[in-house]
N, C-alpha and C. Protein backbone atom coordinates (compact mmCIF):
# COMPACT_ATOMS: atom_id res chain seq x y z
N UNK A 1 75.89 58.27 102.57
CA UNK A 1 75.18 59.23 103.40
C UNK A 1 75.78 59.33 104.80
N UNK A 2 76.04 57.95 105.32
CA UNK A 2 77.07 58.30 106.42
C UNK A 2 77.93 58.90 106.85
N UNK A 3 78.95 58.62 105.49
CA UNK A 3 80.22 59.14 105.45
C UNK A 3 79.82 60.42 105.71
N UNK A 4 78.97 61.25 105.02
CA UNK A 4 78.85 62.72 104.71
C UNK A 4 78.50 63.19 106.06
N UNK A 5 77.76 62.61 106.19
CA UNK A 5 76.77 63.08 108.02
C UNK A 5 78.21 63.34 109.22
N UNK A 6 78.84 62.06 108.85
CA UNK A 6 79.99 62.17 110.11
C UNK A 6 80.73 63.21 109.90
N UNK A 7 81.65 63.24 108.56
CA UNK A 7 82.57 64.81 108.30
C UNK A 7 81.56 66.04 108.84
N UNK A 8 80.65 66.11 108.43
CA UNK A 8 79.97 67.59 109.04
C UNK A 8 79.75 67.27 110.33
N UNK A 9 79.72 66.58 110.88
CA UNK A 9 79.13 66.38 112.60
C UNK A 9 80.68 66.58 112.99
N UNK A 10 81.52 65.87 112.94
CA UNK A 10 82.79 65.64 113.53
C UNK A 10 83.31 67.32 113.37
N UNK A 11 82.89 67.79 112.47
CA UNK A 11 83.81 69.23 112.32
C UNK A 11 83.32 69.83 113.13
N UNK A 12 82.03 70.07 112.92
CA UNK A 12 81.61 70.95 114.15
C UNK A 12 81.34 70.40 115.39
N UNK A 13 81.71 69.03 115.62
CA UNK A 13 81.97 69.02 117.35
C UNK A 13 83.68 69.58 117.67
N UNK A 14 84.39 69.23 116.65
CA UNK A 14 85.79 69.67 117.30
C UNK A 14 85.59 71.52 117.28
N UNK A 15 85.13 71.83 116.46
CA UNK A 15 85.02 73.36 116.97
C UNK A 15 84.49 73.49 118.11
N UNK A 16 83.56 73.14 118.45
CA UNK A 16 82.65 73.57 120.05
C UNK A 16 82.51 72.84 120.73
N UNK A 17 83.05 71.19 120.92
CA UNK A 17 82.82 70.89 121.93
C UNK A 17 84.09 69.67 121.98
N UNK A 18 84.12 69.80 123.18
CA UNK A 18 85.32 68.19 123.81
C UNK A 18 84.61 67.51 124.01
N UNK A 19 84.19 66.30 123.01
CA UNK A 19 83.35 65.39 123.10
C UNK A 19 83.72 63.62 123.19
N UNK A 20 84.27 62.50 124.32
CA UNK A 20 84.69 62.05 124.84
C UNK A 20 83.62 60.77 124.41
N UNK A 21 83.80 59.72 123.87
CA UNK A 21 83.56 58.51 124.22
C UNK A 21 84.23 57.35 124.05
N UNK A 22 83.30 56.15 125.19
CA UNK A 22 83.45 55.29 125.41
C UNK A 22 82.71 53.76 125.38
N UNK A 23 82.73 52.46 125.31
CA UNK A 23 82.72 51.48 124.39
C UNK A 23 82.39 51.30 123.61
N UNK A 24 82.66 52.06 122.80
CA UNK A 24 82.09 51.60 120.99
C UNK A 24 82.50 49.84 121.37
N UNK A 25 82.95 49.32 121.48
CA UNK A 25 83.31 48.22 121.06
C UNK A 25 82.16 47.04 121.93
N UNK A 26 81.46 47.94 122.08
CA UNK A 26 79.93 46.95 122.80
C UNK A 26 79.20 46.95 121.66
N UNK A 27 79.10 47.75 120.45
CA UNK A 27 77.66 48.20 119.65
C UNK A 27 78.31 46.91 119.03
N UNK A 28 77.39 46.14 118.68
CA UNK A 28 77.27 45.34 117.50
C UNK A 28 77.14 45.33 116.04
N UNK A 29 78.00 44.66 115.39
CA UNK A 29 78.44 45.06 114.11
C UNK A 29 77.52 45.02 113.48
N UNK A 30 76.69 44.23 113.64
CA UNK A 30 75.11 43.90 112.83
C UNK A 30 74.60 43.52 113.77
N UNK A 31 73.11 43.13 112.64
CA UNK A 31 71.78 42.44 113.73
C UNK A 31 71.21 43.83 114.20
N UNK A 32 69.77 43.41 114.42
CA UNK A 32 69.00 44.41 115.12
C UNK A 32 68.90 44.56 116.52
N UNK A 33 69.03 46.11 116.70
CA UNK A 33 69.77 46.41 118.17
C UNK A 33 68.33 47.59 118.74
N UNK A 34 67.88 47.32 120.05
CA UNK A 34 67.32 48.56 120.29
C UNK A 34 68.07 49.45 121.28
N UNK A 35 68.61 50.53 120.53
CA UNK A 35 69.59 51.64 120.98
C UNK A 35 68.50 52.33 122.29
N UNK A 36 68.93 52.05 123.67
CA UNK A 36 68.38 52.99 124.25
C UNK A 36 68.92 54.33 125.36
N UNK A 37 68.87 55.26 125.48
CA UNK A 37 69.69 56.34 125.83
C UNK A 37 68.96 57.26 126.93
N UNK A 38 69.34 58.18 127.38
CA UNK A 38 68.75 58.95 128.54
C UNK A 38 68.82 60.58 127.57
N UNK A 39 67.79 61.39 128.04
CA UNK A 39 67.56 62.70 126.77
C UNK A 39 68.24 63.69 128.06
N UNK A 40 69.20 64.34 126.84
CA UNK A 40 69.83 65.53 127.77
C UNK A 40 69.37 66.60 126.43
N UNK A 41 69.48 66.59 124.94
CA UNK A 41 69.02 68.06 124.48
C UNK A 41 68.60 67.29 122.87
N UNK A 42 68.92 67.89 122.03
CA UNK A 42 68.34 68.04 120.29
C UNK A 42 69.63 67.18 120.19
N UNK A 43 70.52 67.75 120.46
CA UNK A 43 71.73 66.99 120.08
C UNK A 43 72.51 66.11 120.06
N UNK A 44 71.29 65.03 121.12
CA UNK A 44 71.29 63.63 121.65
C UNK A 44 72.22 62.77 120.32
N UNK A 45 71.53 62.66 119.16
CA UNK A 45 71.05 61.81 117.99
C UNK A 45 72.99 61.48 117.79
N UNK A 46 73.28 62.91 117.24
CA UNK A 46 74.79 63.31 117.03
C UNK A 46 75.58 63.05 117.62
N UNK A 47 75.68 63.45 118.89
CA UNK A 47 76.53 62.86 119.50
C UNK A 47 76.97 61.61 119.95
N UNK A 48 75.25 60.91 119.34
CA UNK A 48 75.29 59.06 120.07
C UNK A 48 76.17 58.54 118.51
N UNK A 49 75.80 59.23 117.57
CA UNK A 49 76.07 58.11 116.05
C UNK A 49 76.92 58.67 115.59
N UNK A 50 77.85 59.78 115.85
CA UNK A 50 78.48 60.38 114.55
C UNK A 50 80.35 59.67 115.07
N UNK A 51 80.29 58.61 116.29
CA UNK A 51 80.88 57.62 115.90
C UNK A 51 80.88 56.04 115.32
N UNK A 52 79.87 56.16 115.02
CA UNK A 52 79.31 54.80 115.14
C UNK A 52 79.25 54.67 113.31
N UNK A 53 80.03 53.27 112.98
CA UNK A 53 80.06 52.83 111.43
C UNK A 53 78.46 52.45 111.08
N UNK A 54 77.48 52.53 111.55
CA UNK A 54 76.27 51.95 111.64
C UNK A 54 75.03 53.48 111.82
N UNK A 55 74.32 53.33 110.98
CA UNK A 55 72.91 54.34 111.07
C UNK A 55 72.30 53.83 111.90
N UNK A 56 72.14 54.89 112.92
CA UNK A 56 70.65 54.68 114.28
C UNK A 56 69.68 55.97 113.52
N UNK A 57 68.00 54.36 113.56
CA UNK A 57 66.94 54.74 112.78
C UNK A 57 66.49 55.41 114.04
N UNK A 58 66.22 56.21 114.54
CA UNK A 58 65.67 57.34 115.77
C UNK A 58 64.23 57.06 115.33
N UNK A 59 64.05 57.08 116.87
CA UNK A 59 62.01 57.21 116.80
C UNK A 59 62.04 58.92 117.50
N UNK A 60 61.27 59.28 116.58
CA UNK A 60 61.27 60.68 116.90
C UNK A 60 59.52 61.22 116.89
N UNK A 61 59.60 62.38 117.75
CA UNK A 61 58.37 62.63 118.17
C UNK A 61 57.44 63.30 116.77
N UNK A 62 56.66 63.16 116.57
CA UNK A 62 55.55 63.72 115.32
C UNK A 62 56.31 65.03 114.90
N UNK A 63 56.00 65.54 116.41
CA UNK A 63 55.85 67.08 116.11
C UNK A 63 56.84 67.78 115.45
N UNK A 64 58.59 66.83 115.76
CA UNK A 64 59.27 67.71 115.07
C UNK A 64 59.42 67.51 113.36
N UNK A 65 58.45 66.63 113.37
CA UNK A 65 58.39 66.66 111.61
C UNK A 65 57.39 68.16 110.78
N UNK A 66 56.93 68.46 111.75
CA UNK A 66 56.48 69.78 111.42
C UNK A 66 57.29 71.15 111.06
N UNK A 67 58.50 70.84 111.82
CA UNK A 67 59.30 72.15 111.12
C UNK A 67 60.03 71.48 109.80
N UNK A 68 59.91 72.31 108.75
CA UNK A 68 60.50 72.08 107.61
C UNK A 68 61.91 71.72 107.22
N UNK A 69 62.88 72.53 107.98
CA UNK A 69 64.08 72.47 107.83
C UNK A 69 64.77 71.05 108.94
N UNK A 70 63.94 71.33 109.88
CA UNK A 70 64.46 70.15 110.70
C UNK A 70 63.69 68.63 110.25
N UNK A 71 62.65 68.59 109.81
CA UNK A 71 61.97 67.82 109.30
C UNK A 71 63.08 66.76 107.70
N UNK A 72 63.48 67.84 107.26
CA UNK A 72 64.33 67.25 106.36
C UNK A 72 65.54 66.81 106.68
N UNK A 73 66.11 67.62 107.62
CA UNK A 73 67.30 66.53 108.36
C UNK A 73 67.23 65.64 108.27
N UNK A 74 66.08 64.95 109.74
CA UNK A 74 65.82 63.65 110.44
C UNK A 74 65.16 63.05 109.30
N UNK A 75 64.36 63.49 108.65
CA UNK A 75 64.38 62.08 107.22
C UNK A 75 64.96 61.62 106.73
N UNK A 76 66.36 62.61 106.62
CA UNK A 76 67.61 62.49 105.64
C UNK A 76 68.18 61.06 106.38
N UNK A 77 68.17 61.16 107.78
CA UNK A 77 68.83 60.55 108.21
C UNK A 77 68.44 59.08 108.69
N UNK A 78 66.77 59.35 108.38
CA UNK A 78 66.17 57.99 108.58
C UNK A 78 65.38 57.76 109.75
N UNK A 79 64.99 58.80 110.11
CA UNK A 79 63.98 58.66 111.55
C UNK A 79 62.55 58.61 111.53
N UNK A 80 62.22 57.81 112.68
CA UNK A 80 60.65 57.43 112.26
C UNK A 80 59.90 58.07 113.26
N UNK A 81 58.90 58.98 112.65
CA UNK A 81 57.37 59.58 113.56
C UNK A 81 57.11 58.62 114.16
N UNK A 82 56.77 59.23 115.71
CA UNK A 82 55.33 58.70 115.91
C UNK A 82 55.00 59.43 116.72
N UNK A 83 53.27 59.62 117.06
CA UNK A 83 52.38 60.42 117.77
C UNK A 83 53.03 59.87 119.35
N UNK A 84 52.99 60.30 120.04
CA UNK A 84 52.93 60.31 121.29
C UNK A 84 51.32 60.50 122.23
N UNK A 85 51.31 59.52 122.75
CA UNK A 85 49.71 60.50 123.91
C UNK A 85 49.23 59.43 123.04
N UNK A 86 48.89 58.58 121.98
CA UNK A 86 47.70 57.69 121.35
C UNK A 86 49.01 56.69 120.77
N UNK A 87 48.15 55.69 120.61
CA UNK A 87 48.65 54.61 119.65
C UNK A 87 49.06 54.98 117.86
N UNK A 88 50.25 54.70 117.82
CA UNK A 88 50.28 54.62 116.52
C UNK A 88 50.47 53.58 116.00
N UNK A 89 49.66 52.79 114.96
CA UNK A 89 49.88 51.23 114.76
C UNK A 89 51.22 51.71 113.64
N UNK A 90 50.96 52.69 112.63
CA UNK A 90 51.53 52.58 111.64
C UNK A 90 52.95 52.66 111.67
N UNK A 91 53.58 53.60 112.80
CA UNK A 91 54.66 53.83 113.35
C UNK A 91 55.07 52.27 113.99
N UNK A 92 54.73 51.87 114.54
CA UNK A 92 54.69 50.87 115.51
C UNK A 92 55.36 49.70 114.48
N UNK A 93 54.67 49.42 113.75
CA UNK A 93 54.58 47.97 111.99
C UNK A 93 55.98 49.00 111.68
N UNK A 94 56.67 50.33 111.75
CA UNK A 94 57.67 50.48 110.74
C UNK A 94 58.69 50.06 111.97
N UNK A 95 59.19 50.43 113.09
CA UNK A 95 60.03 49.99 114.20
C UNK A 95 59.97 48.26 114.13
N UNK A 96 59.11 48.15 114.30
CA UNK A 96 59.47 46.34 113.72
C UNK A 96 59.66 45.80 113.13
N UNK A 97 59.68 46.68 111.37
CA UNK A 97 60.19 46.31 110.41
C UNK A 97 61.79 46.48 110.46
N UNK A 98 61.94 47.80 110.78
CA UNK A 98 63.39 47.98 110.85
C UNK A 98 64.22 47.04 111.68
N UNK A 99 63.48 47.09 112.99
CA UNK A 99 64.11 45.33 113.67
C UNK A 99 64.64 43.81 112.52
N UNK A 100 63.55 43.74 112.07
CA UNK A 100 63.18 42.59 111.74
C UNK A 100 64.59 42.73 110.46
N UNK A 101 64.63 44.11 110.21
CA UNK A 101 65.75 44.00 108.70
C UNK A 101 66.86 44.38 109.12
N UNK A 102 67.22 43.96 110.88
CA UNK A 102 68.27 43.98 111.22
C UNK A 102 69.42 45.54 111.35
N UNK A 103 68.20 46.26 111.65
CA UNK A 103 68.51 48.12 111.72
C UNK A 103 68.94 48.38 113.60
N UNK A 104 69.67 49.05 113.54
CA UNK A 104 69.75 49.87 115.08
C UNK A 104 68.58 50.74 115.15
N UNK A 105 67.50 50.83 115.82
CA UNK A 105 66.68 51.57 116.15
C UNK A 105 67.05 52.50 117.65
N UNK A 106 66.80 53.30 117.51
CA UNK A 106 67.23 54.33 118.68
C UNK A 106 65.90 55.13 119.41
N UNK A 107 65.91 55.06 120.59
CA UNK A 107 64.80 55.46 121.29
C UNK A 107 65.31 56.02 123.01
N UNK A 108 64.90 57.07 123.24
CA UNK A 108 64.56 57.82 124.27
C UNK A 108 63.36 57.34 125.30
N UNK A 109 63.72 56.88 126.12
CA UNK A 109 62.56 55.86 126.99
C UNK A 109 61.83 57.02 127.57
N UNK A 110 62.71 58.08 128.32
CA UNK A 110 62.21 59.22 128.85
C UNK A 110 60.95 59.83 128.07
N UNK A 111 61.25 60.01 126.89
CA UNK A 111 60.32 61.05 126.28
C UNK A 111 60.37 62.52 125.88
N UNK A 112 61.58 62.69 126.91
CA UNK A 112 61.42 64.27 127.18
C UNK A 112 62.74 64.42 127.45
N UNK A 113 63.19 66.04 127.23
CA UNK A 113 64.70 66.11 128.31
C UNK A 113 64.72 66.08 129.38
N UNK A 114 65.51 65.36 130.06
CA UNK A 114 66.01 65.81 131.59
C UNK A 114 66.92 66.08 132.12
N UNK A 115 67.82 66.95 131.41
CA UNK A 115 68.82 67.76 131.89
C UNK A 115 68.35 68.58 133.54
N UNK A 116 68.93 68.46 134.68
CA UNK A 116 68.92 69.11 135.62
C UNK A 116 67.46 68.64 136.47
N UNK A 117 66.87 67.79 135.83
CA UNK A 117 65.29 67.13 136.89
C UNK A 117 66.00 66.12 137.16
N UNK A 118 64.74 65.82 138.63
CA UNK A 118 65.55 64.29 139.53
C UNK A 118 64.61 62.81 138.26
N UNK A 119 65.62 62.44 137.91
CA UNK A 119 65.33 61.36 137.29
C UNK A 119 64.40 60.56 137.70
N UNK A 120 64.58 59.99 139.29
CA UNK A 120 63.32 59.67 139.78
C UNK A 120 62.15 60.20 140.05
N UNK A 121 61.37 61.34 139.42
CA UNK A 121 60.50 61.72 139.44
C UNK A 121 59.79 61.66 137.70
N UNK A 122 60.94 61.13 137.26
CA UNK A 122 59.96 60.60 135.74
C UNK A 122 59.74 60.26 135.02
N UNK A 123 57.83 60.05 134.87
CA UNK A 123 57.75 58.86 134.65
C UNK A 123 57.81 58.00 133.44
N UNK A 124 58.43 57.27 133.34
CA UNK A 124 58.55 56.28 131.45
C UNK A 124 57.77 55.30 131.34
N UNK A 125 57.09 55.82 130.09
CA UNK A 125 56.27 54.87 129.90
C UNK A 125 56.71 53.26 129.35
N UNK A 126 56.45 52.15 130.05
CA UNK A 126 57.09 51.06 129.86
C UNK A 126 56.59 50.49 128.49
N UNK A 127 56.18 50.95 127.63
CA UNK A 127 55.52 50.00 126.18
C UNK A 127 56.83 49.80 125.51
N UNK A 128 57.51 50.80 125.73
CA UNK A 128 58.92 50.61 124.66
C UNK A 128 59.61 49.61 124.83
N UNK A 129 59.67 48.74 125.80
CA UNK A 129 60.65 47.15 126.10
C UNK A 129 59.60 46.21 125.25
N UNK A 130 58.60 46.55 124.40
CA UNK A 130 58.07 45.76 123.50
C UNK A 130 58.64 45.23 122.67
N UNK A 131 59.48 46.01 121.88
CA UNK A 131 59.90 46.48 120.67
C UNK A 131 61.13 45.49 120.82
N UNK A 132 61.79 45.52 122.37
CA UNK A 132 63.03 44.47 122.20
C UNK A 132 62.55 42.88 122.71
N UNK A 133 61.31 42.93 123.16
CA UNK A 133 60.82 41.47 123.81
C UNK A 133 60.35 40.71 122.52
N UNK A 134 59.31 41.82 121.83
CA UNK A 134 58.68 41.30 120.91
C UNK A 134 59.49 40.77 119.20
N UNK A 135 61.01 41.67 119.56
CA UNK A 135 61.22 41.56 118.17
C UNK A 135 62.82 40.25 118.29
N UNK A 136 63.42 40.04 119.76
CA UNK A 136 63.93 39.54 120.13
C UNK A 136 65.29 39.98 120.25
N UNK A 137 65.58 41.51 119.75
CA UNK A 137 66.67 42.30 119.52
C UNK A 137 67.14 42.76 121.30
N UNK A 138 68.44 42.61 121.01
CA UNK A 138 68.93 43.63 122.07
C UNK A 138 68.62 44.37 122.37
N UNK A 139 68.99 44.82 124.26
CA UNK A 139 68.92 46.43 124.33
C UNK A 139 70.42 46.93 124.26
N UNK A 140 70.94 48.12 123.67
CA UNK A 140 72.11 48.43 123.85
C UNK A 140 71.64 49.96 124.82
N UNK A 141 72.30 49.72 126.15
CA UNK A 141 72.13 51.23 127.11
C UNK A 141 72.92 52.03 126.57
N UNK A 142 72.94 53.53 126.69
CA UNK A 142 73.70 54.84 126.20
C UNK A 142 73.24 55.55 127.10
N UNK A 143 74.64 56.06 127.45
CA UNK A 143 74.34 57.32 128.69
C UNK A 143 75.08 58.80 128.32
N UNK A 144 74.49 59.72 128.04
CA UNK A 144 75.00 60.89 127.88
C UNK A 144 75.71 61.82 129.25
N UNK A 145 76.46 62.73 129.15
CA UNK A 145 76.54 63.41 130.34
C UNK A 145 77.35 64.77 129.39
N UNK A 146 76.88 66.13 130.31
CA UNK A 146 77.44 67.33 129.61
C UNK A 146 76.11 68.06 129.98
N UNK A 147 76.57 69.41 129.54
CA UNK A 147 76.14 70.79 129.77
C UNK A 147 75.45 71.54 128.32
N UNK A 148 76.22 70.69 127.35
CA UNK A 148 75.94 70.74 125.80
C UNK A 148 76.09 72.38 125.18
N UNK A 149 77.10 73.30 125.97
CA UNK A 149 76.99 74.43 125.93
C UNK A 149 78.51 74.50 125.07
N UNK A 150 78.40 75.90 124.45
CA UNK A 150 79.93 75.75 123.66
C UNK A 150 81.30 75.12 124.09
N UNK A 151 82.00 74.59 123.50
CA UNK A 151 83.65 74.64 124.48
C UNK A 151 83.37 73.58 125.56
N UNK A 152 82.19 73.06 125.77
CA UNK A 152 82.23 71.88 127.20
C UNK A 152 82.80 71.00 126.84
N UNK A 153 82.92 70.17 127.49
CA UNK A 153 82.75 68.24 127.44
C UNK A 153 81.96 67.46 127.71
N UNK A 154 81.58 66.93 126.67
CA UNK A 154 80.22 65.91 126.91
C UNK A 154 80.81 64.19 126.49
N UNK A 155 79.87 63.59 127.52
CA UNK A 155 80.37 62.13 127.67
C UNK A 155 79.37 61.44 126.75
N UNK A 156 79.84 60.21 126.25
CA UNK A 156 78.94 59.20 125.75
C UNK A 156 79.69 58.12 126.17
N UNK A 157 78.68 57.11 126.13
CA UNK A 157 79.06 56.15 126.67
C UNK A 157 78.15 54.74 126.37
N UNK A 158 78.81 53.81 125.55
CA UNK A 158 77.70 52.72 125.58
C UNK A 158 78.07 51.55 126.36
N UNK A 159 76.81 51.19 126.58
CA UNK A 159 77.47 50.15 127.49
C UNK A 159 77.03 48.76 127.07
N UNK A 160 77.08 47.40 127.73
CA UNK A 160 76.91 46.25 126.67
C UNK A 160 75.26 45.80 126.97
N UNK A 161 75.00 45.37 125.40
CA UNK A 161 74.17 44.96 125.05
C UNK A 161 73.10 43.80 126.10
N UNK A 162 72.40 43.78 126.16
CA UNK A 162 71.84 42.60 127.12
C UNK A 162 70.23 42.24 126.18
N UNK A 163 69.47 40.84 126.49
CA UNK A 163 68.22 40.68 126.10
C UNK A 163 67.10 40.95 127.25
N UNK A 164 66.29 41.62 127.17
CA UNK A 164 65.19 41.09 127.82
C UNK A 164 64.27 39.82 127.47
N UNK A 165 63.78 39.30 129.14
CA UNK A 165 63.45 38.14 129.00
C UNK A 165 64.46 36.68 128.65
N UNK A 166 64.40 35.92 127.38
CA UNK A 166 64.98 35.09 127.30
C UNK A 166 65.64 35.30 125.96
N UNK A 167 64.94 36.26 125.34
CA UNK A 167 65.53 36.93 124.18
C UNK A 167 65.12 36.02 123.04
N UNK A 168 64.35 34.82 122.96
CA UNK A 168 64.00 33.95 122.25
C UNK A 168 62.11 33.78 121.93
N UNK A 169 61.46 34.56 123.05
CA UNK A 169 60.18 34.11 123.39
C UNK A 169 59.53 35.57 122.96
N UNK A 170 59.45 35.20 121.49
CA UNK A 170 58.64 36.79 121.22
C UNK A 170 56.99 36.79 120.61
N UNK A 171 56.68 35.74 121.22
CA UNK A 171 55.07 35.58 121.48
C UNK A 171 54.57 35.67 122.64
N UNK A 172 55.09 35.96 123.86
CA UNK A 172 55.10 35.71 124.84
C UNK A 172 54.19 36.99 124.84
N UNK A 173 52.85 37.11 126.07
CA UNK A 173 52.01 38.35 126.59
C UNK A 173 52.61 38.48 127.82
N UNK A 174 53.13 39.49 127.88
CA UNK A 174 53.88 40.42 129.26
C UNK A 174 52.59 40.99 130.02
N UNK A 175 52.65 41.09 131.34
CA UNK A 175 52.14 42.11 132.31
C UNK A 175 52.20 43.08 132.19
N UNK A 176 51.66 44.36 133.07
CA UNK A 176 51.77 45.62 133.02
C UNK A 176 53.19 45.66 134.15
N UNK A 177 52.83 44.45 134.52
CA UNK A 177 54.22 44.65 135.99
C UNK A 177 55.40 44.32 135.42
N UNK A 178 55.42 43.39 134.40
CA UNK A 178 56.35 43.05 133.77
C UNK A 178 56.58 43.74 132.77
N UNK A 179 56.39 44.30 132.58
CA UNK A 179 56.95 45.45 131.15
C UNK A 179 57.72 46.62 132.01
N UNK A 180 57.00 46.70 133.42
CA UNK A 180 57.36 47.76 134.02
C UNK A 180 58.75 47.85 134.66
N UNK A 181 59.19 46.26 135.37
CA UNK A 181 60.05 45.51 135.54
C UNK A 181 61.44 45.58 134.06
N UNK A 182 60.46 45.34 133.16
CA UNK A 182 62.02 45.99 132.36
C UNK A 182 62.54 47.36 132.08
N UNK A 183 60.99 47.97 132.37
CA UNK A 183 61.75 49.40 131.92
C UNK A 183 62.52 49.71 132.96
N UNK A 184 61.95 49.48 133.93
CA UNK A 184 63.32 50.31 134.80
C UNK A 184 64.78 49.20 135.13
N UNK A 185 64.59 47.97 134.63
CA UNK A 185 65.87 47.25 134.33
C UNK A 185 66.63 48.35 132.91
N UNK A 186 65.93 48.42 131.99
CA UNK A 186 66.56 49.55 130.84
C UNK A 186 66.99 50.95 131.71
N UNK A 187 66.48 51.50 132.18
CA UNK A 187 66.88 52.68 132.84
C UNK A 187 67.85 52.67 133.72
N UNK A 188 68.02 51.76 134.86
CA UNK A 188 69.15 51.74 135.51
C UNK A 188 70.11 51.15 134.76
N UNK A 189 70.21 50.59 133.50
CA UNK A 189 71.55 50.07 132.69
C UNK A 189 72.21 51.10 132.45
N UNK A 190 71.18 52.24 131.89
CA UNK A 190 71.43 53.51 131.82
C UNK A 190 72.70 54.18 132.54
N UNK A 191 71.69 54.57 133.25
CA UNK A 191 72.47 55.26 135.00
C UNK A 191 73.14 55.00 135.13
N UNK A 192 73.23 53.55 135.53
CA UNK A 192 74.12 52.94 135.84
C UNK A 192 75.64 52.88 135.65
N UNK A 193 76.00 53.49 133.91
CA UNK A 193 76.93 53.62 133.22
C UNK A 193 77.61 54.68 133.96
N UNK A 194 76.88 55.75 134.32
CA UNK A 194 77.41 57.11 134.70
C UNK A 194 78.62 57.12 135.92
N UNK A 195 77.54 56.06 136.87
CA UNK A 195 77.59 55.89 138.50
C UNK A 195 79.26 55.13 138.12
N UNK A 196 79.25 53.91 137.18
CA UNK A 196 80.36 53.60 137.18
C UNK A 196 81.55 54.28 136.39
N UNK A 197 81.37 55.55 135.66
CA UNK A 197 82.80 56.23 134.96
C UNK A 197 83.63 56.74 135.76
């Protein structure tokens, strides 16, 4: 299924776009990784994996399981619902399964795109550094950059892996300050990538 996904992705990025990356050689060959990235459009997903020898399980928002055609994509490819705005336990038990069976899970801390908004104005919700405290997995940062318009150049970029916490202590009850404390440690890993290309 890989194989197949990449030939069609790869063809049609060399038609429309100059698409440029850099350290693959941070992603880890195995083991469970939580892939985290900054949202510039739809076309996030593709451009992060269609080099990568490894499937990223995407947490993706409910809603786009509602359109039919796109709905069958992202299943195809292995992505998991969840509601946004409420708790989803059930979503929640499958992201930790996939951890636990040693999957790249991929997640958007943002929520939303932010192509062209001041980054510091928004706001992420910190629950998602759960998922790497609680399950003891890496974070791997990914930073996109581009216009995502025909004929551009768009950047990717991963950068190296790090643990939150001690990376060992996944019973541990976090703060609200301390969860908050990592998310924006995850977010500037982010950035951070950009500031240094």
């Amino acid at each position: 299924m890989l194989g197949i996904v990449r030939i069609l992705v790869t063809t049609y990025f060399k038609l429309f776009y100059r698409v440029e990356v850099k350290g693959l050689e941070n992603v880890p060959e195995k083991g469970p990784v939580l892939l985290c990235a900054n949202h510039l459009g739809q076309m996030d997903m593709f451009f992060i994996g269609y080099k990568l020898n490894r499937l990223v399980r995407w947490v993706a928002k409910a809603e786009l399981f509602k359109n039919p055609l796109l709905s069958a994509v992202i299943t195809w490819l292995g992505a998991v619902p969840i509601n946004r705005g409420k708790t989803d336990v059930s979503s929640v038990k499958n992201i930790f399964k996939l951890l636990d069976e040693g999957e790249i899970v991929g997640i958007f801390p943002e929520g939303t795109r932010t192509r062209g908004k001041d980054r510091t104005k928004i706001v992420v919700k910190p629950a998602f550094v759960r998922y790497a405290l609680e399950s003891g997995s890496p974070v791997l940062p990914v930073a996109l950059e581009g216009s995502y318009r025909w004929f551009s150049k768009v950047k990717v970029i991963f950068g190296k892996p790090f643990y939150l916490g001690s990376g060992t202590d996944k019973d541990k009850k976090y703060s609200k300050e301390e969860l908050s404390e990592y998310s924006k440690k995850v977010m500037d890993s982010i950035y951070g990538l950009l500031e240094e290309k």
